[in-house]
PDB file of N, CA and C in Angstrom:
ATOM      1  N   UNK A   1     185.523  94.531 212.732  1.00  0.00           N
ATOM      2  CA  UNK A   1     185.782  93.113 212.571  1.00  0.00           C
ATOM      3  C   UNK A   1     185.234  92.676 211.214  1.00  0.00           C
ATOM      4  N   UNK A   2     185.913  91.884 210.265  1.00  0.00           N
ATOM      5  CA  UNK A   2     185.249  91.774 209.158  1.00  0.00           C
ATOM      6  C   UNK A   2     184.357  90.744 209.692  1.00  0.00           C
ATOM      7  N   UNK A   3     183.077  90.310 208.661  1.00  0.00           N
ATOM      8  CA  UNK A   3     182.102  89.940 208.733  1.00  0.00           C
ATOM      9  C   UNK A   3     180.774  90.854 209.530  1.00  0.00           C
ATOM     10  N   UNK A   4     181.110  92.041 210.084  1.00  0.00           N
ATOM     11  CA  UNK A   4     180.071  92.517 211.357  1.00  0.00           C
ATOM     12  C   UNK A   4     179.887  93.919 210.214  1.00  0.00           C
ATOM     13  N   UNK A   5     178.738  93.840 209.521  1.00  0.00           N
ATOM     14  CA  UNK A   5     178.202  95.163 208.963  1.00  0.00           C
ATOM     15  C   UNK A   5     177.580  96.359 209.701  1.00  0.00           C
ATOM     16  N   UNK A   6     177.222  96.059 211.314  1.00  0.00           N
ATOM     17  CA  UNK A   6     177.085  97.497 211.829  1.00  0.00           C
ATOM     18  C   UNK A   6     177.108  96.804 213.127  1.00  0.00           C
ATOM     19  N   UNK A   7     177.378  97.901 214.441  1.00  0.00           N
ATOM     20  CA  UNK A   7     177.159  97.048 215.677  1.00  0.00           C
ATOM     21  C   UNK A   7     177.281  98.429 216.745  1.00  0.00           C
ATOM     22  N   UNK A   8     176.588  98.049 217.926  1.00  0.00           N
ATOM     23  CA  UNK A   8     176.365  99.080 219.163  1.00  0.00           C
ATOM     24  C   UNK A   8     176.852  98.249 220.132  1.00  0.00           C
ATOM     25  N   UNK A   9     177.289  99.252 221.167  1.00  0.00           N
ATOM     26  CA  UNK A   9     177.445  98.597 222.591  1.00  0.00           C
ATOM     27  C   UNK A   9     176.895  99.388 223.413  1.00  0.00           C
ATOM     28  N   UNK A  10     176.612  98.943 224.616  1.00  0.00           N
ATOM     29  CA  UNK A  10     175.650  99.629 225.475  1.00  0.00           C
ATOM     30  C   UNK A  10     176.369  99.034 227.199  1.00  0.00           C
ATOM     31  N   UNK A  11     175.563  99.057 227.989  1.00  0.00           N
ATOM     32  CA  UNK A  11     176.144  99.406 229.489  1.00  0.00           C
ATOM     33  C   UNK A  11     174.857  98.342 229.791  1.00  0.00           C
ATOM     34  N   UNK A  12     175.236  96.742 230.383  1.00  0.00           N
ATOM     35  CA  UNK A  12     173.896  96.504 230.823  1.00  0.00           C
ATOM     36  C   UNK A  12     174.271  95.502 232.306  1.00  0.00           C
ATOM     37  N   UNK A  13     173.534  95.323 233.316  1.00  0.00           N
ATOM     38  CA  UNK A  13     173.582  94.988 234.432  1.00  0.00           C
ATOM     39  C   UNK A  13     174.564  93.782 234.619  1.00  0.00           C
ATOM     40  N   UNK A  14     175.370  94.201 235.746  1.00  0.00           N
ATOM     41  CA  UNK A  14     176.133  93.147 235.758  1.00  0.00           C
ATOM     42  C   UNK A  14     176.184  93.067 237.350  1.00  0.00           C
ATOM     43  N   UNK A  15     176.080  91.731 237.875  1.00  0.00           N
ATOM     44  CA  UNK A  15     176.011  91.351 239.574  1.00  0.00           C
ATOM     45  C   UNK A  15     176.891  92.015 240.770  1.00  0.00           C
ATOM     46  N   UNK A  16     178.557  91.939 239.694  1.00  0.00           N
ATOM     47  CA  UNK A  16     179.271  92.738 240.504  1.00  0.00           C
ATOM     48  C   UNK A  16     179.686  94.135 240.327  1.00  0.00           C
ATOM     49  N   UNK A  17     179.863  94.024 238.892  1.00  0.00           N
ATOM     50  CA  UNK A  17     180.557  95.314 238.845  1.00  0.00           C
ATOM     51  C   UNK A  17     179.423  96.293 238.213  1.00  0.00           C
ATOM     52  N   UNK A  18     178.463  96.723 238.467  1.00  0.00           N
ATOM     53  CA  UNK A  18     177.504  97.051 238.366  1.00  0.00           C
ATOM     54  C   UNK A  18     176.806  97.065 237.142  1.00  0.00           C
ATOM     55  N   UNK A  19     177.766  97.458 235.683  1.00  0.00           N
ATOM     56  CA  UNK A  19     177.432  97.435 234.597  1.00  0.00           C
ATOM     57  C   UNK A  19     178.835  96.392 233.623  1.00  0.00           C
ATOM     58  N   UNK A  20     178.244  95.845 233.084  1.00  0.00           N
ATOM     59  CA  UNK A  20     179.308  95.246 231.539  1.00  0.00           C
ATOM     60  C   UNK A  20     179.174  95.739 230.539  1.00  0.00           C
ATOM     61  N   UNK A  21     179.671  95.767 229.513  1.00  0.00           N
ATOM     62  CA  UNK A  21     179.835  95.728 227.879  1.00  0.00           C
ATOM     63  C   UNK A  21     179.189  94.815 227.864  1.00  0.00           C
ATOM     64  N   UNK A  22     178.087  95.132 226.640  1.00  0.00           N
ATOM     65  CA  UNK A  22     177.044  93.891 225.711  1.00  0.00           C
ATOM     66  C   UNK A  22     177.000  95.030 224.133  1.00  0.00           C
ATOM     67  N   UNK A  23     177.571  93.887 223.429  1.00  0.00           N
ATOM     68  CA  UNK A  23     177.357  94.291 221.925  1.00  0.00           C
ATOM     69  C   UNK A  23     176.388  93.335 221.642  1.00  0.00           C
ATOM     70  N   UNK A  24     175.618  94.633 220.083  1.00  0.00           N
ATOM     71  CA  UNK A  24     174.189  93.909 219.636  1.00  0.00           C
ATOM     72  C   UNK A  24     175.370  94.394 218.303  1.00  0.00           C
ATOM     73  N   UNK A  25     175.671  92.838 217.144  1.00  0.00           N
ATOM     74  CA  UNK A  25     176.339  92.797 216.042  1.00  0.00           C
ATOM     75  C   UNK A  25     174.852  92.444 215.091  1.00  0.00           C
ATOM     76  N   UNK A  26     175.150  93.318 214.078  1.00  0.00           N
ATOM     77  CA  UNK A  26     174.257  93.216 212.590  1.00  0.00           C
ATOM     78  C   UNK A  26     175.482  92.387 211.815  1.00  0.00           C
ATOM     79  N   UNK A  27     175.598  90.816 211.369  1.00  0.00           N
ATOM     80  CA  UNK A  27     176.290  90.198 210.335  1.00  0.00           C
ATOM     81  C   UNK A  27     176.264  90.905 209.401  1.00  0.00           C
ATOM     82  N   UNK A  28     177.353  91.320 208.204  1.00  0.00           N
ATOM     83  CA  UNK A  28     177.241  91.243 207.012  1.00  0.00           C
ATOM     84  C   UNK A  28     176.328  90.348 206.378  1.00  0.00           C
ATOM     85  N   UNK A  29     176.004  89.860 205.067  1.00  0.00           N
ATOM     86  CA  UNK A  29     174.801  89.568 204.423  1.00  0.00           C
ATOM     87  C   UNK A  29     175.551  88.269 203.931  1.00  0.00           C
ATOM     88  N   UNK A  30     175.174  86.824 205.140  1.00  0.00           N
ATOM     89  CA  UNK A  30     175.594  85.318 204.331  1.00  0.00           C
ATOM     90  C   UNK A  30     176.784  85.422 205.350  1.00  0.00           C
ATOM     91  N   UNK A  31     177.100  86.524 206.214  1.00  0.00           N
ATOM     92  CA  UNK A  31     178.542  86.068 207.214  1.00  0.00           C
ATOM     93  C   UNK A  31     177.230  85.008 208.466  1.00  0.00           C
ATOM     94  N   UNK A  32     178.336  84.397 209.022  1.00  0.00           N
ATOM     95  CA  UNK A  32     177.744  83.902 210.015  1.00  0.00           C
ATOM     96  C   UNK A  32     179.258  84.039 211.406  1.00  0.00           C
ATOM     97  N   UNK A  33     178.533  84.560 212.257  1.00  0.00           N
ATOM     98  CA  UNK A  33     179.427  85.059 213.451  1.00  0.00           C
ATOM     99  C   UNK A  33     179.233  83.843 214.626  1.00  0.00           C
ATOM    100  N   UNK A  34     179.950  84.041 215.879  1.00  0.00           N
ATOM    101  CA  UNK A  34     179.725  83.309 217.140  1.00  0.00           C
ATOM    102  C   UNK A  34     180.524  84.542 217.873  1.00  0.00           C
ATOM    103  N   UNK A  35     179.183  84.744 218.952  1.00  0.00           N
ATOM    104  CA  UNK A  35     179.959  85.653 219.899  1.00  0.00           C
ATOM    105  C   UNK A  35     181.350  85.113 220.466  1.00  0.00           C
ATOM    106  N   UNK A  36     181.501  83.644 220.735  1.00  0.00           N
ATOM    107  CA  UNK A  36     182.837  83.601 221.234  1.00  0.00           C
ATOM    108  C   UNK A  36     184.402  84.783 220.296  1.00  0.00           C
ATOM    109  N   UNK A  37     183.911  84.413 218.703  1.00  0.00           N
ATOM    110  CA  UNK A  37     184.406  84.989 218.045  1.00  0.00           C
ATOM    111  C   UNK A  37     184.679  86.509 218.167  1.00  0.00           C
ATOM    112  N   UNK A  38     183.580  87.198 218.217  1.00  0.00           N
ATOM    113  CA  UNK A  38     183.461  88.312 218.288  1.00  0.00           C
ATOM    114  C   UNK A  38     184.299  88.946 219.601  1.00  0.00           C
ATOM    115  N   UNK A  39     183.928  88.540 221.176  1.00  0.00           N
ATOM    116  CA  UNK A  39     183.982  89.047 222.100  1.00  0.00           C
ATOM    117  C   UNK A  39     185.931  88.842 222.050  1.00  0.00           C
ATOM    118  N   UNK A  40     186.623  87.749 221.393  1.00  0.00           N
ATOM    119  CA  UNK A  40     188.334  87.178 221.187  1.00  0.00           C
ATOM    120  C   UNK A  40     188.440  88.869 220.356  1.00  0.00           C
ATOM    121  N   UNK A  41     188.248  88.592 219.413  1.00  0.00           N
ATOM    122  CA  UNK A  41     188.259  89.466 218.552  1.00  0.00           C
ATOM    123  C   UNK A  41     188.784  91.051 218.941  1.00  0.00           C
ATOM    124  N   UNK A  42     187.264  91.572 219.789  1.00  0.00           N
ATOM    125  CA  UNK A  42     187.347  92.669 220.729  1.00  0.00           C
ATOM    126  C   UNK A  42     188.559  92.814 221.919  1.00  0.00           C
ATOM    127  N   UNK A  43     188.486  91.664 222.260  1.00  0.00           N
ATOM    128  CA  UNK A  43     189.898  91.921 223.526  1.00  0.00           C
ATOM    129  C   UNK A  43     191.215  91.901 222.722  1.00  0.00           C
ATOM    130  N   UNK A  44     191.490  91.121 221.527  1.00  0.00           N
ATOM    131  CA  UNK A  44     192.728  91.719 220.902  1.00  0.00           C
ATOM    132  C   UNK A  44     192.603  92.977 220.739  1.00  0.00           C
ATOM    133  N   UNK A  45     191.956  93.430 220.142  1.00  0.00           N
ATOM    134  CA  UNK A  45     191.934  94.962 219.852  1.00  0.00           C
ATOM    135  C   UNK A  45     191.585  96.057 220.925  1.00  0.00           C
ATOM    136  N   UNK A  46     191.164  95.683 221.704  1.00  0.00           N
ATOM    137  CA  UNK A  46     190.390  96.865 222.580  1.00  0.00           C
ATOM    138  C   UNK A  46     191.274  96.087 224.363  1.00  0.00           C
ATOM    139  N   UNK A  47     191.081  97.558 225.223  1.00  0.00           N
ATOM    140  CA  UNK A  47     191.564  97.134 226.537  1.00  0.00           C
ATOM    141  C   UNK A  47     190.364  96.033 227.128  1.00  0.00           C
ATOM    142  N   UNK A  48     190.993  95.219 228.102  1.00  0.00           N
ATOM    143  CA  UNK A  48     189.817  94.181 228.250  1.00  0.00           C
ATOM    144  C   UNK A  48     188.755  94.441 228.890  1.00  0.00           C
ATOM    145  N   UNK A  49     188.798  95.853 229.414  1.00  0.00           N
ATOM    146  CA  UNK A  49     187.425  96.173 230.354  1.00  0.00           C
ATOM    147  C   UNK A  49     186.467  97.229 229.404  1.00  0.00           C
ATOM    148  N   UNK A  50     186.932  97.549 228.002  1.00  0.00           N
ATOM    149  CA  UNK A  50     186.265  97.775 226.957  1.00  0.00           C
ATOM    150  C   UNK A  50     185.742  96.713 225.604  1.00  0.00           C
ATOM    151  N   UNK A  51     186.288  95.427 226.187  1.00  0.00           N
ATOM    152  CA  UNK A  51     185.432  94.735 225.572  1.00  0.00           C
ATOM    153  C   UNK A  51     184.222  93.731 226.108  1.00  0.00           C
ATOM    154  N   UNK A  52     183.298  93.379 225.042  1.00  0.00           N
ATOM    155  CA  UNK A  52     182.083  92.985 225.121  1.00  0.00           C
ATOM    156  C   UNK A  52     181.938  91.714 226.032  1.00  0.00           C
ATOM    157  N   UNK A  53     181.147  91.069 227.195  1.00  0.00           N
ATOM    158  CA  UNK A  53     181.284  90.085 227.527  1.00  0.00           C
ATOM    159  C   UNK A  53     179.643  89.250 227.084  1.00  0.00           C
ATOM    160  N   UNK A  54     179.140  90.199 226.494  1.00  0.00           N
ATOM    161  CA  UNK A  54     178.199  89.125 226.013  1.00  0.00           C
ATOM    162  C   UNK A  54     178.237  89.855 224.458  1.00  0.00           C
ATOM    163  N   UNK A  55     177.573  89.227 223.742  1.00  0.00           N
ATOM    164  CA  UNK A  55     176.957  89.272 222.304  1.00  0.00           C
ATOM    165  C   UNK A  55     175.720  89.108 221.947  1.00  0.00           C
ATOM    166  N   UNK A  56     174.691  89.945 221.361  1.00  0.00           N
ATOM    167  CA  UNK A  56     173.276  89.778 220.630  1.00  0.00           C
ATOM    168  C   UNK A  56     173.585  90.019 219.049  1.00  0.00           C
ATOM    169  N   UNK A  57     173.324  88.698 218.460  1.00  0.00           N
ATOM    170  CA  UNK A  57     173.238  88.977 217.322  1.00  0.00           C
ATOM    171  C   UNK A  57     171.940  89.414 216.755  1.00  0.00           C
ATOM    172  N   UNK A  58     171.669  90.724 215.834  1.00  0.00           N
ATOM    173  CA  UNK A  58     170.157  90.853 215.184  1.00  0.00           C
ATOM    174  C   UNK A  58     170.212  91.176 213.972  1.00  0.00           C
ATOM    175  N   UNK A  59     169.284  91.358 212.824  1.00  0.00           N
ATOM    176  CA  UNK A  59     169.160  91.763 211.820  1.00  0.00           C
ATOM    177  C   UNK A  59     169.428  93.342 211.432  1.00  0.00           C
ATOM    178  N   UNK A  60     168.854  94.147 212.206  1.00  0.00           N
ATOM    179  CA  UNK A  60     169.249  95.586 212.026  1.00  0.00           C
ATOM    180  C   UNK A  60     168.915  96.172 213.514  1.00  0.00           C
ATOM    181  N   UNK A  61     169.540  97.064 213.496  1.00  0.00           N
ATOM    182  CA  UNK A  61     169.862  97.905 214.862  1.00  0.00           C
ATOM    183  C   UNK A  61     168.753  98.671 214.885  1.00  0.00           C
ATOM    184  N   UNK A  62     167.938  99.179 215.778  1.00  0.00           N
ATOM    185  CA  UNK A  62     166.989  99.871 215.685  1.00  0.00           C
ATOM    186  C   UNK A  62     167.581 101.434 216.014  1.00  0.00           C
ATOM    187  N   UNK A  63     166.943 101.771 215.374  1.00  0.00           N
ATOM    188  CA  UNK A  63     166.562 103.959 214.905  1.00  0.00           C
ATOM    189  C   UNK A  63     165.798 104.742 214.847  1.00  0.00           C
ATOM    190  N   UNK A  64     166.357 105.657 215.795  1.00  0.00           N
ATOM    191  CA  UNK A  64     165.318 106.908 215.741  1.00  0.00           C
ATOM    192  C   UNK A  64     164.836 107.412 214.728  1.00  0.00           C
ATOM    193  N   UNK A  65     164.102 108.319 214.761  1.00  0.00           N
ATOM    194  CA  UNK A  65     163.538 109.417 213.655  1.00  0.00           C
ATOM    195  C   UNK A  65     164.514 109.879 212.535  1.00  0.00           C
ATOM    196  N   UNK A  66     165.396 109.982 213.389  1.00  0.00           N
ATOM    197  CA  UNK A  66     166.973 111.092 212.487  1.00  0.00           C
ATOM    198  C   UNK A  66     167.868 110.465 211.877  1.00  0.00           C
ATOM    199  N   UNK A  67     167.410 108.660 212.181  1.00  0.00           N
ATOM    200  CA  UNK A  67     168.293 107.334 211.185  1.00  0.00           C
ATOM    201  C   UNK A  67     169.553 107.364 212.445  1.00  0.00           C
ATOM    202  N   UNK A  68     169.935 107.510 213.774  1.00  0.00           N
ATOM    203  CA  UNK A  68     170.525 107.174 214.695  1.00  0.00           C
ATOM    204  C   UNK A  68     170.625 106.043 215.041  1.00  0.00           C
ATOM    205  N   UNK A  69     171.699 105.655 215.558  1.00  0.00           N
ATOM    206  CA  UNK A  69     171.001 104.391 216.538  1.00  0.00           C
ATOM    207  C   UNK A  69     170.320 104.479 217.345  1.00  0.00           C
ATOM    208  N   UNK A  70     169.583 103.906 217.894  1.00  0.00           N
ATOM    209  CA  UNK A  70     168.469 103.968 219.295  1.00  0.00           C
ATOM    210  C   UNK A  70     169.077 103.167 220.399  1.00  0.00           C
ATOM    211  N   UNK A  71     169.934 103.844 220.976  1.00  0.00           N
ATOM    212  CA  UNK A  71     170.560 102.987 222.006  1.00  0.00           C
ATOM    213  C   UNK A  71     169.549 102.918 223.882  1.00  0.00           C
ATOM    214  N   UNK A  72     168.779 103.655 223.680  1.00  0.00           N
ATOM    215  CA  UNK A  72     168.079 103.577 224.859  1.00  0.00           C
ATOM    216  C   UNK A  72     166.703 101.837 224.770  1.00  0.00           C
ATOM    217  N   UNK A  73     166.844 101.902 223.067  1.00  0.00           N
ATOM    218  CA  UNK A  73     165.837 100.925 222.709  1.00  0.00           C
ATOM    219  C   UNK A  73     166.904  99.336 223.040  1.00  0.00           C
ATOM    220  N   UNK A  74     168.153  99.672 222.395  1.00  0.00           N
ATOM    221  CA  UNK A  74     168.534  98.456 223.080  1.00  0.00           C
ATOM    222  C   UNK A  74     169.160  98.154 224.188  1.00  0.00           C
ATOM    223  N   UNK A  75     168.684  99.107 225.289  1.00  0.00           N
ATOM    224  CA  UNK A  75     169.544  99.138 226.580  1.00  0.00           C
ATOM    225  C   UNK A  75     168.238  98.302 227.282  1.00  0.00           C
ATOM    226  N   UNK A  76     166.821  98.678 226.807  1.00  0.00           N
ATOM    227  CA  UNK A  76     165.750  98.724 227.823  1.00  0.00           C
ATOM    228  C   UNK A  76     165.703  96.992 228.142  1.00  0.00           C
ATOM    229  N   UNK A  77     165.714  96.171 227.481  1.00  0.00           N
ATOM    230  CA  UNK A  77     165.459  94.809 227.761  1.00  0.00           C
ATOM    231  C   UNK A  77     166.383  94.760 228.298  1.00  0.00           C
ATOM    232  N   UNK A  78     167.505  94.956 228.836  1.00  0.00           N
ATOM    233  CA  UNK A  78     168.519  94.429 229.780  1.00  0.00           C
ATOM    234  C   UNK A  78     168.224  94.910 231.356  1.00  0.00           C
ATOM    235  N   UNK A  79     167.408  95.879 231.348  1.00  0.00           N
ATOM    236  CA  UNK A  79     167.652  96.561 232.685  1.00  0.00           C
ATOM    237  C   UNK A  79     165.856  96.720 232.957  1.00  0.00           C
ATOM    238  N   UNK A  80     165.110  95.790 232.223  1.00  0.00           N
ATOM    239  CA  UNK A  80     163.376  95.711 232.643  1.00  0.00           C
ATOM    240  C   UNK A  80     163.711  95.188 233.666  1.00  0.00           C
ATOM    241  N   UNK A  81     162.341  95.655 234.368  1.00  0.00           N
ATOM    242  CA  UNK A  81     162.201  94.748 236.218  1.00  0.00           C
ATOM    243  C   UNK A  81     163.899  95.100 237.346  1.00  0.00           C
ATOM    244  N   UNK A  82     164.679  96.298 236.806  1.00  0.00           N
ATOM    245  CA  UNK A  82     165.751  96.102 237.537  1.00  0.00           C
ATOM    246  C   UNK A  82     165.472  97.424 238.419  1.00  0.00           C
ATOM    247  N   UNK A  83     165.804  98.060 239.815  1.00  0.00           N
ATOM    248  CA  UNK A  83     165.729  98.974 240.846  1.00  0.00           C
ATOM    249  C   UNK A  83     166.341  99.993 240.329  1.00  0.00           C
ATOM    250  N   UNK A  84     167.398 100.221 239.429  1.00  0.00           N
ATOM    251  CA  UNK A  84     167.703 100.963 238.821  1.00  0.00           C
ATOM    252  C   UNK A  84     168.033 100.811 237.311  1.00  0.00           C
ATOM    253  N   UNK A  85     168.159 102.066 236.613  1.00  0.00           N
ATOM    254  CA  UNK A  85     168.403 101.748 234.900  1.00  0.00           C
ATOM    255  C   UNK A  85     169.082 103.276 234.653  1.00  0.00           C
ATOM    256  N   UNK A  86     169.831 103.153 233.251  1.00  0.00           N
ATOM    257  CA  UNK A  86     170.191 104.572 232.628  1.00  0.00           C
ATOM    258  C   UNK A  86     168.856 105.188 231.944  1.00  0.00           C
ATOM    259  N   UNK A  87     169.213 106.750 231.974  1.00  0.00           N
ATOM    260  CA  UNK A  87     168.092 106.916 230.982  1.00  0.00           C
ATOM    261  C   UNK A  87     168.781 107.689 230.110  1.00  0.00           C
ATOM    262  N   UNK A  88     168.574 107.962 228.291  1.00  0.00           N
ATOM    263  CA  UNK A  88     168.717 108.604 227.603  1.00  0.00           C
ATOM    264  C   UNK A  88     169.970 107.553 226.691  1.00  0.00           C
TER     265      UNK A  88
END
C-alpha cells in the first residue's frame, strides 16, 4: 500500500472465530495512515478472510538478533492473560 514502509500480520484472539488478522503498519516518513484506510485497502486486494480487521500503527517493528521480524514479540500483547496462545 503506498504510504506503509514496512508491516506484519499476526493471528490474534478473536471471540468467535477463534483467531483474526491484526496488522502492526510502520508509516513511511511524514505519511499519515487510518486503519479504516488500510484494512479498505487490504480487502480490495486480498480475499476478505485474509484481510486485517484491526490495525496498530508503530514506529518500527521489532527484531530479532538476525534483523527478522519478531513476530512472537508482537503476537504476545494480544493473547496476555488469555487460556491459550501460539508459540513461536
Amino acid at each position: 500500500m503506498p504510504g506503509v514502509a514496512e508491516s506484519a500480520v499476526v493471528g490474534v484472539p478473536h471471540e468467535v472465530w477463534g483467531e483474526a488478522v491484526a496488522a502492526v503498519v510502520v508509516p513511511a516518513d511524514g505519511v499519515v495512515l487510518d486503519e479504516a484506510a488500510v484494512i479498505d485497502f487490504c480487502r480490495a486486494e486480498l480475499a476478505h478472510f485474509k484481510a486485517p480487521r484491526t490495525v496498530r500503527f508503530v514506529a518500527e517493528l521489532p527484531r530479532n538478533a538476525m534483523g527478522k521480524v519478531d513476530k512472537k514479540a508482537i503476537r504476545d500483547p494480544y493473547w496476555a492473560r488469555r487460556d491459550r496462545a501460539i508459540d513461536g
